[in-house]
C-alpha atoms as a PDB file:
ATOM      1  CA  UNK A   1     -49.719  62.649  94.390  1.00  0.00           C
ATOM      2  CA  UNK A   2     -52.329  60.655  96.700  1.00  0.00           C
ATOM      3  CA  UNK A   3     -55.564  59.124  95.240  1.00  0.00           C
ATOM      4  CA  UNK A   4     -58.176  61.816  94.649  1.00  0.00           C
ATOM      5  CA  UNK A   5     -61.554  62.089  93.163  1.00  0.00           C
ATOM      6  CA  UNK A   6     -62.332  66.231  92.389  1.00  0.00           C
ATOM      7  CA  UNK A   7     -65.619  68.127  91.108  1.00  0.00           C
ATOM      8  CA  UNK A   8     -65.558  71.183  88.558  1.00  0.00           C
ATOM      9  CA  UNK A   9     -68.229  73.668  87.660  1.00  0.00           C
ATOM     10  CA  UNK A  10     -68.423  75.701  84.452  1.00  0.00           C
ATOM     11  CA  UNK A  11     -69.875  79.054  85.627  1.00  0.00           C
ATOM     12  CA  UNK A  12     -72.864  80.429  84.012  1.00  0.00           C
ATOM     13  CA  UNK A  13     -73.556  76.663  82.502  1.00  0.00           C
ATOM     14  CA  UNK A  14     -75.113  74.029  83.818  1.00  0.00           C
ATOM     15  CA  UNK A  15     -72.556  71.486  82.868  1.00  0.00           C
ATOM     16  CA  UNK A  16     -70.508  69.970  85.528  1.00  0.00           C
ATOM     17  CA  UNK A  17     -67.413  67.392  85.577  1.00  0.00           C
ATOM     18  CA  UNK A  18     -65.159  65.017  87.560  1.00  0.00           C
ATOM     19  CA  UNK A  19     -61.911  63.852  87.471  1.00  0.00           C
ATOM     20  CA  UNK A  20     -60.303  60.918  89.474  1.00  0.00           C
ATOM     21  CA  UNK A  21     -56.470  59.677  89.670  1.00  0.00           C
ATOM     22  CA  UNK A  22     -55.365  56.313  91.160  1.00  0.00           C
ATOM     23  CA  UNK A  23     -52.257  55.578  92.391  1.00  0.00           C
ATOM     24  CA  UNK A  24     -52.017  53.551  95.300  1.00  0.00           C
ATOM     25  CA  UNK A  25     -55.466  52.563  95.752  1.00  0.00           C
ATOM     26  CA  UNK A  26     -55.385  50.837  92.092  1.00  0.00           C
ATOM     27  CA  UNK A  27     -51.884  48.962  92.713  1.00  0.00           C
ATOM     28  CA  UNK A  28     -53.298  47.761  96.055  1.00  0.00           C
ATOM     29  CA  UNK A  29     -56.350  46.032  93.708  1.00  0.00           C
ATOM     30  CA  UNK A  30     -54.173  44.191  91.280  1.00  0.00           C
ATOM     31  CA  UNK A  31     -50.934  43.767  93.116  1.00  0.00           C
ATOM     32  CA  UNK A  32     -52.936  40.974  95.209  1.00  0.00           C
ATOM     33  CA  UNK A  33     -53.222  38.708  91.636  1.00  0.00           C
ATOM     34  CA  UNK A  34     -51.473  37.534  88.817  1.00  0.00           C
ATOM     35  CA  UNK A  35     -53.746  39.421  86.055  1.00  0.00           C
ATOM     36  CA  UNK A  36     -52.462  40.179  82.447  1.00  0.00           C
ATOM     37  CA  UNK A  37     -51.454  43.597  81.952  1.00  0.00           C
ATOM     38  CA  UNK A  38     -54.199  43.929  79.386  1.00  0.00           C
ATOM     39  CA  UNK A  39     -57.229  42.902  82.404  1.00  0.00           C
ATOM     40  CA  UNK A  40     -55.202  44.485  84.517  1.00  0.00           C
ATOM     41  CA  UNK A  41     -55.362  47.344  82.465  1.00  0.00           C
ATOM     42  CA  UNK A  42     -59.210  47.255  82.107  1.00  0.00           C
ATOM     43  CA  UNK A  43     -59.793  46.794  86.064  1.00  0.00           C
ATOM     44  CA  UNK A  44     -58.075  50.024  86.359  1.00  0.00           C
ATOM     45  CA  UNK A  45     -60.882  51.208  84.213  1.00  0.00           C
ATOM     46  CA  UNK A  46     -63.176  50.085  86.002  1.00  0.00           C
ATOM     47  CA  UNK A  47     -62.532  51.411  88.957  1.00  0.00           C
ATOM     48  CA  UNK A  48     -61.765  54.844  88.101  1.00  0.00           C
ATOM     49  CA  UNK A  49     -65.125  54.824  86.338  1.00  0.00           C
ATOM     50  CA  UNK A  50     -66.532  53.488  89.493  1.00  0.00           C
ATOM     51  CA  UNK A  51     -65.546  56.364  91.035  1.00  0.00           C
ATOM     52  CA  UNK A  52     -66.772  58.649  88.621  1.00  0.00           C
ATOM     53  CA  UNK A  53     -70.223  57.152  88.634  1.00  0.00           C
ATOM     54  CA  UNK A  54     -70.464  57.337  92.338  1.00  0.00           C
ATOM     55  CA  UNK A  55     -69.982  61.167  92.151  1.00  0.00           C
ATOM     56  CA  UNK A  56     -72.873  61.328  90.138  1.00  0.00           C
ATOM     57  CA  UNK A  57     -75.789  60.385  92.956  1.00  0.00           C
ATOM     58  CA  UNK A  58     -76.084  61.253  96.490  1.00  0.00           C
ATOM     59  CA  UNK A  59     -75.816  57.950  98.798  1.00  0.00           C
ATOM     60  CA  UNK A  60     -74.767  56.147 101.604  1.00  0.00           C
ATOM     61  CA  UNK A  61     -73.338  53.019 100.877  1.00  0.00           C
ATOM     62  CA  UNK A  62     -72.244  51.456  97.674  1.00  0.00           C
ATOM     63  CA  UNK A  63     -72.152  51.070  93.952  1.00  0.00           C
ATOM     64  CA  UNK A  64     -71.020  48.112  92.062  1.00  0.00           C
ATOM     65  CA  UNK A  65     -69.970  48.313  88.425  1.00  0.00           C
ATOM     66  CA  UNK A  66     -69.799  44.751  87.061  1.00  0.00           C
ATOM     67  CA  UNK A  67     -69.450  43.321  83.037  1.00  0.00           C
ATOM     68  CA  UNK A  68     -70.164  39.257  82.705  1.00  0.00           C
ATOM     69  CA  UNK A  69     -69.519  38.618  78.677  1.00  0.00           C
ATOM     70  CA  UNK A  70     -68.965  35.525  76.415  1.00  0.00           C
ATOM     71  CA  UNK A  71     -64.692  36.160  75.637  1.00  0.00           C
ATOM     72  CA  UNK A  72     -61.979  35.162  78.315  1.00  0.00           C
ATOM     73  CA  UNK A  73     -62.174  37.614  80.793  1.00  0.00           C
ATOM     74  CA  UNK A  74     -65.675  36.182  82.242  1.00  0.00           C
ATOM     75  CA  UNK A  75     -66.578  38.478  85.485  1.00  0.00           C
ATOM     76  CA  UNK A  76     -64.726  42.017  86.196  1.00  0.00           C
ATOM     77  CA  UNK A  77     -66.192  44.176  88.940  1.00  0.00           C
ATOM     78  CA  UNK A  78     -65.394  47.246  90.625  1.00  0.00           C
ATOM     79  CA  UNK A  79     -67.056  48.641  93.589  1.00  0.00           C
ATOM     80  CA  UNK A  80     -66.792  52.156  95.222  1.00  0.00           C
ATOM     81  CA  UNK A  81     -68.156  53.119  98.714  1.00  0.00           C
ATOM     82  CA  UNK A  82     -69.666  56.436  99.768  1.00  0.00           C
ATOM     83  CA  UNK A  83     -66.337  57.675 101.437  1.00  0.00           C
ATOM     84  CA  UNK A  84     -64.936  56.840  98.342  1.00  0.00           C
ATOM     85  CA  UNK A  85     -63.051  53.151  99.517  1.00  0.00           C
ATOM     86  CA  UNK A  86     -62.729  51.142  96.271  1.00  0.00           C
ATOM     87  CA  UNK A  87     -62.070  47.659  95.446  1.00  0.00           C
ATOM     88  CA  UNK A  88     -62.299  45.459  92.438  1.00  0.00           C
ATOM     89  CA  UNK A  89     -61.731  41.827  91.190  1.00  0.00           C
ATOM     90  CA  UNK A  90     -61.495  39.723  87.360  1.00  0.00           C
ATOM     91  CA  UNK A  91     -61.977  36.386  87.210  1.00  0.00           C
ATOM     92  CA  UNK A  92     -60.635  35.021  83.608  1.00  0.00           C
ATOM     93  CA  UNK A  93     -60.307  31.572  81.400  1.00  0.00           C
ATOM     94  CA  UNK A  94     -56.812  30.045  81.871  1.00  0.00           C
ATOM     95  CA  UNK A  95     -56.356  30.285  78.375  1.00  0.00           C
ATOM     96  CA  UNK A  96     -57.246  34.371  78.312  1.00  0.00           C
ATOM     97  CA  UNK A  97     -55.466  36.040  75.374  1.00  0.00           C
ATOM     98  CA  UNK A  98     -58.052  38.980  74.273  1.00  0.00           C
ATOM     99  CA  UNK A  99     -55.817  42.438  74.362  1.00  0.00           C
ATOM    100  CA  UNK A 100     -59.069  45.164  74.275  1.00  0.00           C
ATOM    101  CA  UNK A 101     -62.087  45.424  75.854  1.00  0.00           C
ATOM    102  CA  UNK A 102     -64.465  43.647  73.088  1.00  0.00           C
ATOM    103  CA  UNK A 103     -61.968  40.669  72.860  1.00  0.00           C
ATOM    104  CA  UNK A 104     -61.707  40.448  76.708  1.00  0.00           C
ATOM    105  CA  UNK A 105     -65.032  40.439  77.287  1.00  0.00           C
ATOM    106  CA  UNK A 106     -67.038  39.563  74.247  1.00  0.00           C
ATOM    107  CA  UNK A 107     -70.720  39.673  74.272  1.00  0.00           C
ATOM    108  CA  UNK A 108     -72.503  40.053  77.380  1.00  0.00           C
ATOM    109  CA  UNK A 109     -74.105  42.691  80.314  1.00  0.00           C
ATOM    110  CA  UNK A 110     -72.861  45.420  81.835  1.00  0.00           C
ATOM    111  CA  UNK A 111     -74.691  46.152  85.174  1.00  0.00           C
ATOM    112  CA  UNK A 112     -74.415  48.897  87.618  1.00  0.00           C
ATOM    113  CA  UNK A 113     -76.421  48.298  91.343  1.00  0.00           C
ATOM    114  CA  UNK A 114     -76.697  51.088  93.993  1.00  0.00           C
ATOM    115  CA  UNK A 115     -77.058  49.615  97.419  1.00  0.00           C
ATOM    116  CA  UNK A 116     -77.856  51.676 100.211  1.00  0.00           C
ATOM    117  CA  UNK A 117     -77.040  51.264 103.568  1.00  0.00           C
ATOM    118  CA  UNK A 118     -80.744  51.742 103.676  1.00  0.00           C
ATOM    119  CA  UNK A 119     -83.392  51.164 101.633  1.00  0.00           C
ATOM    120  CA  UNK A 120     -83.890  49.436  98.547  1.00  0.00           C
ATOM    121  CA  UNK A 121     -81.086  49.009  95.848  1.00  0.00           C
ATOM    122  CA  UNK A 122     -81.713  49.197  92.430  1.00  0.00           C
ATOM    123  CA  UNK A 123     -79.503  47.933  89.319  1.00  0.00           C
ATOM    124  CA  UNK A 124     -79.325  48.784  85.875  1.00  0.00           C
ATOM    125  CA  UNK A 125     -78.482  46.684  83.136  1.00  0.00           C
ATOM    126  CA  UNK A 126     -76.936  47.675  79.442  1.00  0.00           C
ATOM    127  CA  UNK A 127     -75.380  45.809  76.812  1.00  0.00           C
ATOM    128  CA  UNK A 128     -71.703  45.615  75.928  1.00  0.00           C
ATOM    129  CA  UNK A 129     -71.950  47.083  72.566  1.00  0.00           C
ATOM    130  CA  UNK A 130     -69.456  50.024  72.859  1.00  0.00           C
ATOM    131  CA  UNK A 131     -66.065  49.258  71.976  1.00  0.00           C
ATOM    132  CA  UNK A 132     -64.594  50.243  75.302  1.00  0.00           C
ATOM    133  CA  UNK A 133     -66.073  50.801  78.659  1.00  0.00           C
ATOM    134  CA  UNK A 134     -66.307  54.475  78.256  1.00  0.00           C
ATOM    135  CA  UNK A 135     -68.773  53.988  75.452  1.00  0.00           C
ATOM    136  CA  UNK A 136     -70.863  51.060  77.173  1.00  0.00           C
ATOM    137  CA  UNK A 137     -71.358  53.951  80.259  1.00  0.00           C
ATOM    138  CA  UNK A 138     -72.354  57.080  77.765  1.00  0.00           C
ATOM    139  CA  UNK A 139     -75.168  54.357  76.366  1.00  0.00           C
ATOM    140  CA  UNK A 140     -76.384  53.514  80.186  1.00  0.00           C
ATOM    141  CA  UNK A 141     -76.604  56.832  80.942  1.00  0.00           C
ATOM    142  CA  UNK A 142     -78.184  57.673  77.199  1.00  0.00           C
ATOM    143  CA  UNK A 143     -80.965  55.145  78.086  1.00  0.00           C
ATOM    144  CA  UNK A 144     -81.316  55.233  82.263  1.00  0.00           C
ATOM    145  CA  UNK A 145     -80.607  58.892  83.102  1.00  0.00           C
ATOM    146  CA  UNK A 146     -81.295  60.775  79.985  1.00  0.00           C
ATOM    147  CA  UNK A 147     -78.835  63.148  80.761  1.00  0.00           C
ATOM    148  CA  UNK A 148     -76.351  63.749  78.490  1.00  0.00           C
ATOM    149  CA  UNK A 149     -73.066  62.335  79.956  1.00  0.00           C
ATOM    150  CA  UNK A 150     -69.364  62.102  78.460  1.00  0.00           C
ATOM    151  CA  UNK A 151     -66.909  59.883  80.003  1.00  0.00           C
ATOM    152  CA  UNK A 152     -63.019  59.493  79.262  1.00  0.00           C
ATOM    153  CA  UNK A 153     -60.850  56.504  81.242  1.00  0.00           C
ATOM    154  CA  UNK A 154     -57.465  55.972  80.757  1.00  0.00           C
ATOM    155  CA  UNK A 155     -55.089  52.864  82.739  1.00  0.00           C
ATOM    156  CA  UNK A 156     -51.630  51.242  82.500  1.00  0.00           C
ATOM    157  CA  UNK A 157     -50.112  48.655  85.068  1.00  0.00           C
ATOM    158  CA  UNK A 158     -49.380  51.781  88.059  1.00  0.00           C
ATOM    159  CA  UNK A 159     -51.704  54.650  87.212  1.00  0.00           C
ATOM    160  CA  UNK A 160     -55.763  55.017  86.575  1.00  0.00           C
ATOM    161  CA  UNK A 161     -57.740  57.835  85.834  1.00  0.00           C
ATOM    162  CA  UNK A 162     -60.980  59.400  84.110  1.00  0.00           C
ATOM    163  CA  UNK A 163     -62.977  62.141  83.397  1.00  0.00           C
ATOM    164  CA  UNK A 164     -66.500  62.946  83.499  1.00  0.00           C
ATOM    165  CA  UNK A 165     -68.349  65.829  81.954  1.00  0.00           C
ATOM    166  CA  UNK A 166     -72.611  65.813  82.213  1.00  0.00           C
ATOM    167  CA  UNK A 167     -75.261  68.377  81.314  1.00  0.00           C
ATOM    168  CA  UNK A 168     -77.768  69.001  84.510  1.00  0.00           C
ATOM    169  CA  UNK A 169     -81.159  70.125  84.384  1.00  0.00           C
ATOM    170  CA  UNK A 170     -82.199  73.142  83.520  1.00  0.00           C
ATOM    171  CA  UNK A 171     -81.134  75.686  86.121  1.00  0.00           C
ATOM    172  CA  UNK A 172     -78.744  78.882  85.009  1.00  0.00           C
ATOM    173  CA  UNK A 173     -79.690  78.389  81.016  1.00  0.00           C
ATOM    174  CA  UNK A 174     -83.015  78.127  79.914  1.00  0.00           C
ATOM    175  CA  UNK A 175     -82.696  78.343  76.741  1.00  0.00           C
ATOM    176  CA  UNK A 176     -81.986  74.836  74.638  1.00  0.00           C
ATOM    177  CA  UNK A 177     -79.714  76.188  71.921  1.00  0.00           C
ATOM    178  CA  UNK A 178     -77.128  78.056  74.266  1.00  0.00           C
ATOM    179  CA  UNK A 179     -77.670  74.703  76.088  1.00  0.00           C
ATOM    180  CA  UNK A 180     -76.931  72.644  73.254  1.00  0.00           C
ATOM    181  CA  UNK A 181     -74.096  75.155  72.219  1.00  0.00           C
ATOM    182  CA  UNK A 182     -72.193  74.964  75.724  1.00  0.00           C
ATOM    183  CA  UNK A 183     -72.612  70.984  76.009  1.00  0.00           C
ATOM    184  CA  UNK A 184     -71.089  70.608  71.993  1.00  0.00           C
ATOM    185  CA  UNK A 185     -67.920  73.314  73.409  1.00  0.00           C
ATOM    186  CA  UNK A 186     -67.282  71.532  76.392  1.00  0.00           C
ATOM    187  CA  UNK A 187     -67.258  67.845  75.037  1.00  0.00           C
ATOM    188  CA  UNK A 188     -64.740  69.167  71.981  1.00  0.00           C
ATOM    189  CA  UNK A 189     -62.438  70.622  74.202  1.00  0.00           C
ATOM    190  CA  UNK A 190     -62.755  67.528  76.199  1.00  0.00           C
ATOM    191  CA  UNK A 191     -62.207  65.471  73.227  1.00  0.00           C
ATOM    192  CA  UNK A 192     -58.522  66.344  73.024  1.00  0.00           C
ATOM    193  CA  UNK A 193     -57.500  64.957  75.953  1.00  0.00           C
ATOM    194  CA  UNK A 194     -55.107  61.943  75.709  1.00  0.00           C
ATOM    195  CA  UNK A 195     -54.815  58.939  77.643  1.00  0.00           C
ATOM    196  CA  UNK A 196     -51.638  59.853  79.306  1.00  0.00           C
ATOM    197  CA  UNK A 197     -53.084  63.405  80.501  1.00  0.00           C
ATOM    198  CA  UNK A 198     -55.843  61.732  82.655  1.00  0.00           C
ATOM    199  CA  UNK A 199     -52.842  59.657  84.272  1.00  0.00           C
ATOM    200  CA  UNK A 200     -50.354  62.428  84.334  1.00  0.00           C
ATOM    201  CA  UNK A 201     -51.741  65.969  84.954  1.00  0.00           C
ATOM    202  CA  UNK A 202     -53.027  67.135  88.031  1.00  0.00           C
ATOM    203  CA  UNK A 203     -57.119  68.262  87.813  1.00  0.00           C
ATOM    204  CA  UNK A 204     -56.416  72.061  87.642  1.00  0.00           C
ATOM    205  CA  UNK A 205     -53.142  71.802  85.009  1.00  0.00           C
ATOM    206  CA  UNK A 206     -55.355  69.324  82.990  1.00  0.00           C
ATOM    207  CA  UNK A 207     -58.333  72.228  82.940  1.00  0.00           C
ATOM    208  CA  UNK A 208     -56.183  74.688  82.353  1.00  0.00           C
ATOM    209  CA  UNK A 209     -54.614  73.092  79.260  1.00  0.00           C
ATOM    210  CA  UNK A 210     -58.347  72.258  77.969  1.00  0.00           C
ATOM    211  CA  UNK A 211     -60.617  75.301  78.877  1.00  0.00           C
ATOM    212  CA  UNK A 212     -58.006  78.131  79.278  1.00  0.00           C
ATOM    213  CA  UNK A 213     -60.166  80.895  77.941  1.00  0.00           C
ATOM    214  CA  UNK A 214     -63.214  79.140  80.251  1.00  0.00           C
ATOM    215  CA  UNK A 215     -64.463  80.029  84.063  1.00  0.00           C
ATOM    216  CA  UNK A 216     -63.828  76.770  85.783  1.00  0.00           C
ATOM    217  CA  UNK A 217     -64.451  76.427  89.630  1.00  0.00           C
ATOM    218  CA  UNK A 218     -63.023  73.661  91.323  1.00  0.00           C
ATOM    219  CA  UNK A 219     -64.000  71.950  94.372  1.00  0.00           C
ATOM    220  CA  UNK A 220     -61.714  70.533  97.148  1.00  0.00           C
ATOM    221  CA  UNK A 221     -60.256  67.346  96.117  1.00  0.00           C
ATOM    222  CA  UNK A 222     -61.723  63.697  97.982  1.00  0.00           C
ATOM    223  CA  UNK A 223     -59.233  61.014  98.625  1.00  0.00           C
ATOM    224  CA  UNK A 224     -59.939  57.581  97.335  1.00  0.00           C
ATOM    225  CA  UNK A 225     -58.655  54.523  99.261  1.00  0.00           C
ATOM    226  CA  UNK A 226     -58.204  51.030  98.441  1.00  0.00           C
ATOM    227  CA  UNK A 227     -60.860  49.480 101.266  1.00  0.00           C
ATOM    228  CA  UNK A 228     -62.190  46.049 101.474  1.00  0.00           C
ATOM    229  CA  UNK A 229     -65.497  45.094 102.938  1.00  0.00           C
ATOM    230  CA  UNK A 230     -64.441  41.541 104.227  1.00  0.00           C
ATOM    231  CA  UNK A 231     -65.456  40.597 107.351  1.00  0.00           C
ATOM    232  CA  UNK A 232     -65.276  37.029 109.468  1.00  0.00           C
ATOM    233  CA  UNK A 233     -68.995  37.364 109.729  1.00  0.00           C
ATOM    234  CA  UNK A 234     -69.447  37.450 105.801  1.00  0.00           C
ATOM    235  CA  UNK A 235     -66.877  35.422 105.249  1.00  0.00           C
ATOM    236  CA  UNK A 236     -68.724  33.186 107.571  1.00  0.00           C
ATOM    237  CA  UNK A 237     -72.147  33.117 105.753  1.00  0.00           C
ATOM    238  CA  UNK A 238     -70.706  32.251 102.708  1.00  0.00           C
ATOM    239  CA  UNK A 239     -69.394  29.220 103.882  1.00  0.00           C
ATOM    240  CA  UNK A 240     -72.396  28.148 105.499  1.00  0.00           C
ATOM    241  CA  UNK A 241     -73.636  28.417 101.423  1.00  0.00           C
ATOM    242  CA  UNK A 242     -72.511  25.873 100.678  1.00  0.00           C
ATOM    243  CA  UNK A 243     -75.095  23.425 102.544  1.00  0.00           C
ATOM    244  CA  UNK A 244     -75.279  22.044 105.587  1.00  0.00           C
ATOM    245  CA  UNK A 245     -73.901  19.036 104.333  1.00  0.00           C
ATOM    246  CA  UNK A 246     -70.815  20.407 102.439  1.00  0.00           C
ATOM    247  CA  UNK A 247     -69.585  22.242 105.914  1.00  0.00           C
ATOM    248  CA  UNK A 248     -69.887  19.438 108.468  1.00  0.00           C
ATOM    249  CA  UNK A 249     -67.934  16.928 105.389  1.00  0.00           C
ATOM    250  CA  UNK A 250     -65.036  19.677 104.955  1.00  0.00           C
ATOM    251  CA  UNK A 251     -65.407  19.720 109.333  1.00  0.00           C
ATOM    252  CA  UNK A 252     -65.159  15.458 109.170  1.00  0.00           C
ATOM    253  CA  UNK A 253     -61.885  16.056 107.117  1.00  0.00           C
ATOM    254  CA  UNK A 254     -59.863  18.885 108.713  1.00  0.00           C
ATOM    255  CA  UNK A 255     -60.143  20.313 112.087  1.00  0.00           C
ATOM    256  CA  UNK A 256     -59.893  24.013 110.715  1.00  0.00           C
ATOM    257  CA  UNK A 257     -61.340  25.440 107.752  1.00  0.00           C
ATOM    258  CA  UNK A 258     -59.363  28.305 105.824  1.00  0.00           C
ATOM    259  CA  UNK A 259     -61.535  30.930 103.216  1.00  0.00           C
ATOM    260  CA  UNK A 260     -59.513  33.933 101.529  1.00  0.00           C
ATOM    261  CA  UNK A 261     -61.320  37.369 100.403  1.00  0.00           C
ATOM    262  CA  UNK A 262     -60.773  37.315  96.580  1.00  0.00           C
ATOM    263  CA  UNK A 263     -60.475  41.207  96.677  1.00  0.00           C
ATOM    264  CA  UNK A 264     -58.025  41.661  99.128  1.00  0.00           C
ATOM    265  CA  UNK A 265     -56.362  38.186  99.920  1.00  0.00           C
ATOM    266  CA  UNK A 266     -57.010  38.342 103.874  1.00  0.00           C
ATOM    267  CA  UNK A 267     -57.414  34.949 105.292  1.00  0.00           C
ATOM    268  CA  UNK A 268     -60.163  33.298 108.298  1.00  0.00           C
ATOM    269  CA  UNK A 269     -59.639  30.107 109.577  1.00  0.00           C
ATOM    270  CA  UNK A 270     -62.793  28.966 111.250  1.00  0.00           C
ATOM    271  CA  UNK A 271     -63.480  26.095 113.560  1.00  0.00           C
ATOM    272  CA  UNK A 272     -66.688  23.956 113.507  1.00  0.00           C
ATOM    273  CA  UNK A 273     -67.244  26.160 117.089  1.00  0.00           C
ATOM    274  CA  UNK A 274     -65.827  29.378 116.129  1.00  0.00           C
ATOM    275  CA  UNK A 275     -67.575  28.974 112.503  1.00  0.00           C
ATOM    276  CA  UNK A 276     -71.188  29.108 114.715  1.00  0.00           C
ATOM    277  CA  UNK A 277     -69.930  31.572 117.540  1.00  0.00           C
ATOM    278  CA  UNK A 278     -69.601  33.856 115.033  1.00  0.00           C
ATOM    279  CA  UNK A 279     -72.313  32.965 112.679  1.00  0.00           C
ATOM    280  CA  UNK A 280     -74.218  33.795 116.131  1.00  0.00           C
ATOM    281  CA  UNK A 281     -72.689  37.108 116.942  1.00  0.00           C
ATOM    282  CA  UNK A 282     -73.235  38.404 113.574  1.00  0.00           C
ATOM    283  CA  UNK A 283     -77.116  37.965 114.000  1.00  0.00           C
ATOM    284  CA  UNK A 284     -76.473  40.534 117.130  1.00  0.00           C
ATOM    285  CA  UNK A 285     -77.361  44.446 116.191  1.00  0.00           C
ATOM    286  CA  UNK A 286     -74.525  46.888 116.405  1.00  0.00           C
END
């Protein structure tokens, strides 16, 4: 089964879901390092829940989930593009030997930034107090949103997926208690799910097996790609980071200079001259 993200409505209730399943697109991620199976585990997390989180605004261009905490497992990001391209990195301690998500990562920030292709991006920030990821995301969107948001994510070493269920506005129900009442059914129901049905079941077996007596409507599945955003011209101003000074003493010792992409392992190899040709073309609008 390809890599999919897929939407869900409940008729006559304003509640509304998501489901995503990574295959391919997760493997691609951590295939290109040597991570633990438990931080291995967690990227997948993260990435599915990147996914999720993306279907919840309207954008063009790119959100970045990221957690920086205190434990082993120092940095772990996961970023998802508007055409749904995903990519994701962990950088760890040497000595890393947490097996869950508070010993990974111990105390620390979670922070998801929206960037748009234009305008301004904005970033919100919420401790790691939940005892998984899933938890840490209800509480952003608890204290950010104030919309009432459930989230369920589920990884092993091949296979990633989630689910997301969230109350919108006021629109077919006025009234708070049926309101209330249809949010409390649809997060029980939800509730059951196991971990191995979010990596298993395709989105329409999975609802079927957890709202059978409900009206469920679902939309036409989205792939999800593994994508990086690497270029020679990024790649390019972060070496020129470094200092002035720093580049023309690694120049002094080597003729060519050689910088890998951390999230997909693709290579450049830049010249003192090719370094500033291309420093110069990437100045020029496209």
């Amino acid at each position: 089964m390809p890599d999919y993200a897929q939407r869900f409505l409940f008729d006559d209730t304003d509640i509304r879901g998501e489901t995503v399943r990574l295959g391919d697109s997760y493997r691609a991620v951590v295939n290109n390092h040597a991570y633990p199976p438990a931080v291995a585990r967690l990227l997948g997390e993260f990435l599915a829940a990147s996914v999720l989180l993306g279907s919840t605004i309207k954008f063009d261009g790119r959100l970045v989930l990221q957690a920086r905490g205190s434990g082993g497992l120092k940095v772990i990001v996961a970023e998802c593009r508007y055409d749904r391209t995903i990519r994701g990195i962990a950088r760890m301690d040497e000595t890393l030997d947490g097996q869950d998500f508070a010993s990974l990562l111990g105390e620390g920030t979670l922070v998801m930034t929206v960037e748009p292709t234009v305008g301004k991006s904005y970033q919100s920030l919420v401790p790691l107090t939940g005892s998984n990821l899933a938890a840490c995301l209800e509480h952003y969107f608890l204290q950010s949103e104030q919309l009432m948001t459930r989230i369920w994510l589920a990884a092993d070493e091949q296979r990633a997926g989630g689910l997301l269920l969230q109350q919108l506005p006021r629109q077919l129900v006025r009234n708070l208690e049926t309101r209330a009442r249809q949010w409390e059914h649809a997060v029980i129901l939800a509730d059951t799910t196991r971990p191995e049905e979010l990596l298993d079941l395709a989105t329409e077996t999975l609802l079927k097996r957890l709202y059978v007596a409900e009206p469920v409507r679902l939309q036409a599945p989205s792939p999800v790609t593994f994508g990086c955003s690497c270029s020679a011209t990024r790649t390019a101003n972060a070496l020129v980071l470094l200092g002035e000074d720093e580049v023309d003493s690694l120049f002094a010792e080597m003729v060519e200079v050689v910088m890998g992409c951390e999230f997909c392992g693709k290579q450049y190899t830049f010249t003192q001259e090719s370094l500033a040709e291309t420093l110069r073309e990437g100045e020029v609008p496209h």
